[in-house]
Protein backbone atom coordinates (compact mmCIF):
# COMPACT_ATOMS: atom_id res chain seq x y z
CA UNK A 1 263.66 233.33 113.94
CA UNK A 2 265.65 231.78 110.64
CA UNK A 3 268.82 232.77 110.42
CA UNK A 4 270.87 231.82 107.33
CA UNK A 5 273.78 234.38 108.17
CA UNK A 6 276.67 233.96 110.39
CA UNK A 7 276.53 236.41 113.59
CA UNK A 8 279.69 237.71 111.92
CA UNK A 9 278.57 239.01 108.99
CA UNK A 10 275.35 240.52 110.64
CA UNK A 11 275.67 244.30 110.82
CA UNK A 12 272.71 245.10 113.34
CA UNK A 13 273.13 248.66 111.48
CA UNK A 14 272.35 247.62 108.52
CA UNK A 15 268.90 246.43 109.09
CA UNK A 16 266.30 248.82 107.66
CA UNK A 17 263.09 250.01 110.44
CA UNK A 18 259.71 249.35 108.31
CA UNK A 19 256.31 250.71 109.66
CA UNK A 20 254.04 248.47 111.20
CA UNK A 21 250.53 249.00 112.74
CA UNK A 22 249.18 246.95 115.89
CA UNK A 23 245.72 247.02 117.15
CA UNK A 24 244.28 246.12 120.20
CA UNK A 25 240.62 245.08 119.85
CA UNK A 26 238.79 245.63 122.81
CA UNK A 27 235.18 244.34 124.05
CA UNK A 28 233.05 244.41 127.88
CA UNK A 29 232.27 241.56 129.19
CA UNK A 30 230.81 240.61 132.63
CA UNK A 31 235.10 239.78 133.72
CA UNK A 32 235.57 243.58 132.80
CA UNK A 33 237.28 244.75 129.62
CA UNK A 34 238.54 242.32 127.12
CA UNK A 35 241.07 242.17 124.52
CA UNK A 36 241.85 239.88 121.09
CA UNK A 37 245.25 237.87 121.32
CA UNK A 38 246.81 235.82 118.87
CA UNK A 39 249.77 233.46 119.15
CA UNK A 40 251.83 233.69 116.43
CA UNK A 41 252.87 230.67 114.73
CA UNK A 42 256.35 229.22 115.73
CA UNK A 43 259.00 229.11 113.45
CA UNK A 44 257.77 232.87 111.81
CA UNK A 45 260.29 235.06 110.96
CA UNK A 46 259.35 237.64 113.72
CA UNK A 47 257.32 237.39 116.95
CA UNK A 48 257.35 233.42 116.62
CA UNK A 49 255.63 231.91 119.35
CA UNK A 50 254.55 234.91 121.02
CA UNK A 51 251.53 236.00 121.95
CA UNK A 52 250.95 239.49 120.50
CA UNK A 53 247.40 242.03 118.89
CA UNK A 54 246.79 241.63 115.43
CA UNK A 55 249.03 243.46 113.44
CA UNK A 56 251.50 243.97 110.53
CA UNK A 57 253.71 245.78 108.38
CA UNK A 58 252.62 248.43 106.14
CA UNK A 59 252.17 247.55 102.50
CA UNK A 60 253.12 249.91 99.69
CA UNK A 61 249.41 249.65 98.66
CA UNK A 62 248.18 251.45 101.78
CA UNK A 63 250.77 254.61 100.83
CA UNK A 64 248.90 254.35 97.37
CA UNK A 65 245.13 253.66 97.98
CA UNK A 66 242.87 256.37 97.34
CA UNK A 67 239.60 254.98 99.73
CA UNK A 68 236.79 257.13 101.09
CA UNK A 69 237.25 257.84 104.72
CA UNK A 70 235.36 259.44 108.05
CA UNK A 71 236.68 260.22 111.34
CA UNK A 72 239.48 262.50 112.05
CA UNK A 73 240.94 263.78 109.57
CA UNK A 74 244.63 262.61 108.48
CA UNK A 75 246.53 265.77 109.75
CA UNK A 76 245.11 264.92 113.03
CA UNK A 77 246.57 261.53 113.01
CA UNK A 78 249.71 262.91 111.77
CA UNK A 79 250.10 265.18 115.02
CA UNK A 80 249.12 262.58 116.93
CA UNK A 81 251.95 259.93 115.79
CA UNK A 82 254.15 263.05 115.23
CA UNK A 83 254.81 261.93 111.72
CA UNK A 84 254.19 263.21 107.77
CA UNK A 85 250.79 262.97 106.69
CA UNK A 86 251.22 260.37 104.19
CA UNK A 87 252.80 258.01 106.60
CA UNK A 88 250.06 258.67 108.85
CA UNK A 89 247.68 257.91 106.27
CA UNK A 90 249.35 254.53 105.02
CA UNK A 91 249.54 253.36 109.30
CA UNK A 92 245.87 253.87 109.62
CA UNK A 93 244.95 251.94 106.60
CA UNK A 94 247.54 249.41 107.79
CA UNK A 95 245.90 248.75 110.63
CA UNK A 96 242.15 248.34 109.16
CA UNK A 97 243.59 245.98 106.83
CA UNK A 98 245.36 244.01 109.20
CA UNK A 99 243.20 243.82 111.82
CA UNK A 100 239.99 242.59 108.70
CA UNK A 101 243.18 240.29 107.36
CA UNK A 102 243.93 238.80 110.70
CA UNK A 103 241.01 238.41 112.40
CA UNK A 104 237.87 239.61 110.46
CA UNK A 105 236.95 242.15 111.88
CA UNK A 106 236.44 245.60 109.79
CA UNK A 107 236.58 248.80 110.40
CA UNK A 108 234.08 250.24 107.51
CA UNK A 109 230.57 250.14 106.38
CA UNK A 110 228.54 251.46 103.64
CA UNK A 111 228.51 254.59 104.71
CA UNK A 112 230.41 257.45 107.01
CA UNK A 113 227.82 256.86 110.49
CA UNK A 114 227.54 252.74 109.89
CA UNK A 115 229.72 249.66 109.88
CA UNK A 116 229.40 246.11 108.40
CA UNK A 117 227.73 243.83 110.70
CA UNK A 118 228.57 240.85 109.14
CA UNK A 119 232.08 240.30 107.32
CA UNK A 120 231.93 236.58 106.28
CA UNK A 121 230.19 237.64 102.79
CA UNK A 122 233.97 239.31 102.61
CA UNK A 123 235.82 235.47 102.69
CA UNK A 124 237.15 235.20 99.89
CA UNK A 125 238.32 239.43 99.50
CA UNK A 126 240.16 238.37 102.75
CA UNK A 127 242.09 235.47 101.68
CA UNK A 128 243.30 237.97 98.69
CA UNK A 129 244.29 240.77 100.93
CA UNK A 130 246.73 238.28 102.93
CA UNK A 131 248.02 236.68 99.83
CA UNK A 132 248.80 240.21 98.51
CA UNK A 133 246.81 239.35 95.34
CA UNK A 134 244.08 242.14 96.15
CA UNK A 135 245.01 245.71 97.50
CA UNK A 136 242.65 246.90 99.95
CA UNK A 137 242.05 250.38 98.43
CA UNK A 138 240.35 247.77 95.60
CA UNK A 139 238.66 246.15 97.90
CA UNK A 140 236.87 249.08 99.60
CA UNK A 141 236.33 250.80 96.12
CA UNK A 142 234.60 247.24 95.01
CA UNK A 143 232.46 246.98 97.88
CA UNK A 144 231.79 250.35 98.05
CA UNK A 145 232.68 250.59 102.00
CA UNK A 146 233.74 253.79 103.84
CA UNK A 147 237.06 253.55 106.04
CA UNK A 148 235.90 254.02 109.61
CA UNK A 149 238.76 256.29 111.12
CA UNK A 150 236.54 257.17 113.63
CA UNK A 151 236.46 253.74 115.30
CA UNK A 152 240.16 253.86 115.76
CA UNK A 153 242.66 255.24 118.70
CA UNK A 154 245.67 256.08 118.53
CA UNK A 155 247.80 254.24 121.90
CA UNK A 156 251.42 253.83 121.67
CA UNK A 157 254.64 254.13 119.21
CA UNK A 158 257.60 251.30 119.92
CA UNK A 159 260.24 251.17 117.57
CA UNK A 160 262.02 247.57 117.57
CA UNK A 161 265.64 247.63 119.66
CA UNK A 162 268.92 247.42 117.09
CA UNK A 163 270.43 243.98 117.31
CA UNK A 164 267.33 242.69 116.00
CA UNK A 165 267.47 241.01 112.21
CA UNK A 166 263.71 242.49 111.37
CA UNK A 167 263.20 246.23 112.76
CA UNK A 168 259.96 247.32 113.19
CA UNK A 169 258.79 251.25 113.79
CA UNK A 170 254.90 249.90 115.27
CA UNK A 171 252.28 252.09 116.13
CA UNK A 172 249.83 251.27 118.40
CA UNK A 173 245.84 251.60 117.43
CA UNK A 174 242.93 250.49 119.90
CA UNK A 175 239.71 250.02 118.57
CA UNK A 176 235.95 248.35 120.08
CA UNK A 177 235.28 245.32 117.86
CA UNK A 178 231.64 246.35 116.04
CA UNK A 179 228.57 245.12 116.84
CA UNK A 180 227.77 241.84 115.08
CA UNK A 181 231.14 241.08 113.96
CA UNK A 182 233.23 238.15 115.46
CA UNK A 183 237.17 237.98 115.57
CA UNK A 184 238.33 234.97 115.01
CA UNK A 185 241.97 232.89 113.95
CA UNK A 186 241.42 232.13 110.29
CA UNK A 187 244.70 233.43 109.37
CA UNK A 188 247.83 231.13 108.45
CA UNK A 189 250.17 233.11 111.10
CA UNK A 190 248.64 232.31 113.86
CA UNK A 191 247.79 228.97 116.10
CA UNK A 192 245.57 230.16 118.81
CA UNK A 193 243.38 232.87 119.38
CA UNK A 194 241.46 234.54 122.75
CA UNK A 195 239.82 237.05 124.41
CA UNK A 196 240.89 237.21 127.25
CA UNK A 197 241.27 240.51 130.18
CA UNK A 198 244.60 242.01 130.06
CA UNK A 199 244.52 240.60 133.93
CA UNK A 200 244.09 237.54 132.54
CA UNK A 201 247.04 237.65 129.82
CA UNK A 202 249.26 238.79 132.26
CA UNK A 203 248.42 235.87 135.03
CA UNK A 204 249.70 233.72 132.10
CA UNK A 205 252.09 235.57 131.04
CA UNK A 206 253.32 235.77 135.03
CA UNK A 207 252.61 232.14 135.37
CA UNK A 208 255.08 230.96 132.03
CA UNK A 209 251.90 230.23 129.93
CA UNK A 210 252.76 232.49 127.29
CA UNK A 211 255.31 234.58 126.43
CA UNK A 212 255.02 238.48 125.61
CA UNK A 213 257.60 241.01 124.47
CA UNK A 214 257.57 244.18 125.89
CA UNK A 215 255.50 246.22 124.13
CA UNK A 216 252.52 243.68 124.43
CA UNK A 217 253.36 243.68 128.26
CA UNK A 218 253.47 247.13 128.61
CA UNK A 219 250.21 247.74 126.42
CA UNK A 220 248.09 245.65 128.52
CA UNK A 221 249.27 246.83 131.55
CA UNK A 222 248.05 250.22 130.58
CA UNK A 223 244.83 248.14 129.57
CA UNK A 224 244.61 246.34 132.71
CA UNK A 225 243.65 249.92 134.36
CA UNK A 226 240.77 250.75 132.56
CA UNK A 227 237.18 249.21 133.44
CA UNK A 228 235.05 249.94 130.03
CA UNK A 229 235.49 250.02 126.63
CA UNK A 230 234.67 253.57 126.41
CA UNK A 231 237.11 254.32 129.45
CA UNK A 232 239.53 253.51 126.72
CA UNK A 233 238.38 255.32 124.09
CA UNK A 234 238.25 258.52 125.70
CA UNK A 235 241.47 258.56 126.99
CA UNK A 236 243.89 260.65 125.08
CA UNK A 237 247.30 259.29 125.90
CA UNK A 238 250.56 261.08 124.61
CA UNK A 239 252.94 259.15 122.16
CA UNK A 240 256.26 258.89 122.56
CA UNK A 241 258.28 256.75 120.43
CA UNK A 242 259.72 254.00 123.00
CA UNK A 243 263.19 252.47 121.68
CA UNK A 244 264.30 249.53 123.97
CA UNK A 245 268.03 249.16 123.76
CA UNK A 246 268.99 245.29 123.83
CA UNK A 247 271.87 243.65 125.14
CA UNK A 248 273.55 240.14 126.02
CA UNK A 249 274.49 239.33 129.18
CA UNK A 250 277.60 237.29 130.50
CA UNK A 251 274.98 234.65 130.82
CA UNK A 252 274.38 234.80 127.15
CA UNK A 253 270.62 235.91 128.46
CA UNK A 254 269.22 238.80 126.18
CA UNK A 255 268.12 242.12 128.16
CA UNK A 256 265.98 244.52 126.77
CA UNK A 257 266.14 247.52 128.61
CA UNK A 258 263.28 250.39 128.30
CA UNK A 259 261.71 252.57 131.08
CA UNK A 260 259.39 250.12 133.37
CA UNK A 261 261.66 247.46 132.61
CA UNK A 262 262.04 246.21 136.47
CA UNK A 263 258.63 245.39 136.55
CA UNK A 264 258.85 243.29 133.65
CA UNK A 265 261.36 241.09 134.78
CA UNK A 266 260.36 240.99 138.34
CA UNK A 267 257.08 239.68 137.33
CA UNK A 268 257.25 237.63 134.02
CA UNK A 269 258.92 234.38 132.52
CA UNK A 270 261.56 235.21 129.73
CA UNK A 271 262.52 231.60 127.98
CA UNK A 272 262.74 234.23 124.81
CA UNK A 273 265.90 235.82 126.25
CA UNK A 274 268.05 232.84 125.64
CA UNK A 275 267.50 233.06 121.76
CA UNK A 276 270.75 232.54 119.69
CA UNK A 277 269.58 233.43 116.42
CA UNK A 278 270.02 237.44 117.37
């Protein structure tokens, strides 16, 4: 992470915590239940080089759009995330856009019981969205889509640990990729993309073949217990905000200390404790 302040002058208390929405596209395959990963790009101002769900902060265009929508309602999501309705409504649009910004995939169709099956005639609308020149209230009022609420879960709630120079309050969405769409890693923040099981990821995660913070970890753990698709859409799990606390060791190693944590470190590779730039 770029750092163009002295570790003196950083006052971790300072640092404002901005919403961000995460979700964890899931599909079945003959290996069992499969989920989207991206590797962020090194040298990105948060999450560089690690392997995380598609995801992103939310915009002040998703507080603002007015968009047609289906699915539960947006008091529901509120009690869910045990936040104000408006922020509830800005995280789920968050997380439609970001995952169609991302990856391609979108949540919406033409109407409240369909989705698009194809999303490539939406190129161009994309490469707006992520260059912030097109909100995507506009863009679902132009096409005249429907937000599909309905294809979304809501998972988990981790709130980035104080020390950290960007703070992050993420919520946690998990949603089946549609039939006929295709995810995919034309996006500029990220430089590899794959389904993989979350048995899979956390081999290579185990094995020092990529590296995932905690809340990825911990997500496909949970993941890594489920056999279907709609095992995981069914389940209704509770959310509770998670708030790691982080600290430096005598070894100068970073620790970042939430409940579960021994397993963590027992099992995984952490060259991403040794960072200097926190």
């Amino acid at each position: 992470m770029a750092n163009d302040r002295s570790a003196s002058s950083f006052d971790p208390t300072a640092v404002p915590i901005r919403d961000a929405s995460t979700v964890m596209l899931v599909q079945d395959s003959p290996r069992g239940v499969e989920v989207f990963l991206q590797r962020r790009v090194v040298g990105m101002d948060f999450a560089g080089g690690m392997t995380v769900f598609p995801g992103g902060g939310v915009d002040p265009s998703d507080t603002d759009a007015e968009v047609r929508w289906t699915g539960p309602e947006v008091s529901w999501w509120a009690e869910k995330f045990a936040v104000g309705e408006d922020r509830a409504r800005a995280l789920v649009l968050a997380a439609v856009r970001e995952t169609f910004e991302e990856c391609g995939v979108l949540l919406a169709g033409p109407s409240p019981d369909t989705v698009v099956a194809d999303t490539t005639e939406y190129a161009q609308a994309r490469r707006l969205l992520e260059a912030r020149e097109l909100s995507f209230g506009d863009f679902l009022e132009r096409e005249d889509l429907v937000l599909r609420a309905d294809l979304l879960r809501p998972q988990a709630n981790w709130i980035t640990p104080l020390g950290e120079r960007r703070r992050y309050d993420t919520h946690f969405f998990v949603a089946a990729v549609p039939q006929g769409q295709r995810a995919d890693g034309n996006t500029s923040e990220t430089d590899l993309v794959q389904w993989q099981t979350a048995d899979e990821a956390l081999a290579d995660w185990r094995s020092g073949r990529c590296i995932l913070l905690p809340p990825t970890w911990s997500q496909l753990s949970i993941l890594s217990g489920f056999g279907t698709v709609a095992d995981i859409m069914r389940a209704d799990p509770v959310i509770e905000p998670v708030l790691p606390v982080m600290s430096r060791r005598d070894d100068g190693a970073i620790h970042i200390a939430f409940d579960g944590d021994e397993a963590y470190y027992e099992a995984g590779t952490h060259p991403w404790a040794r960072r200097s730039d926190i």
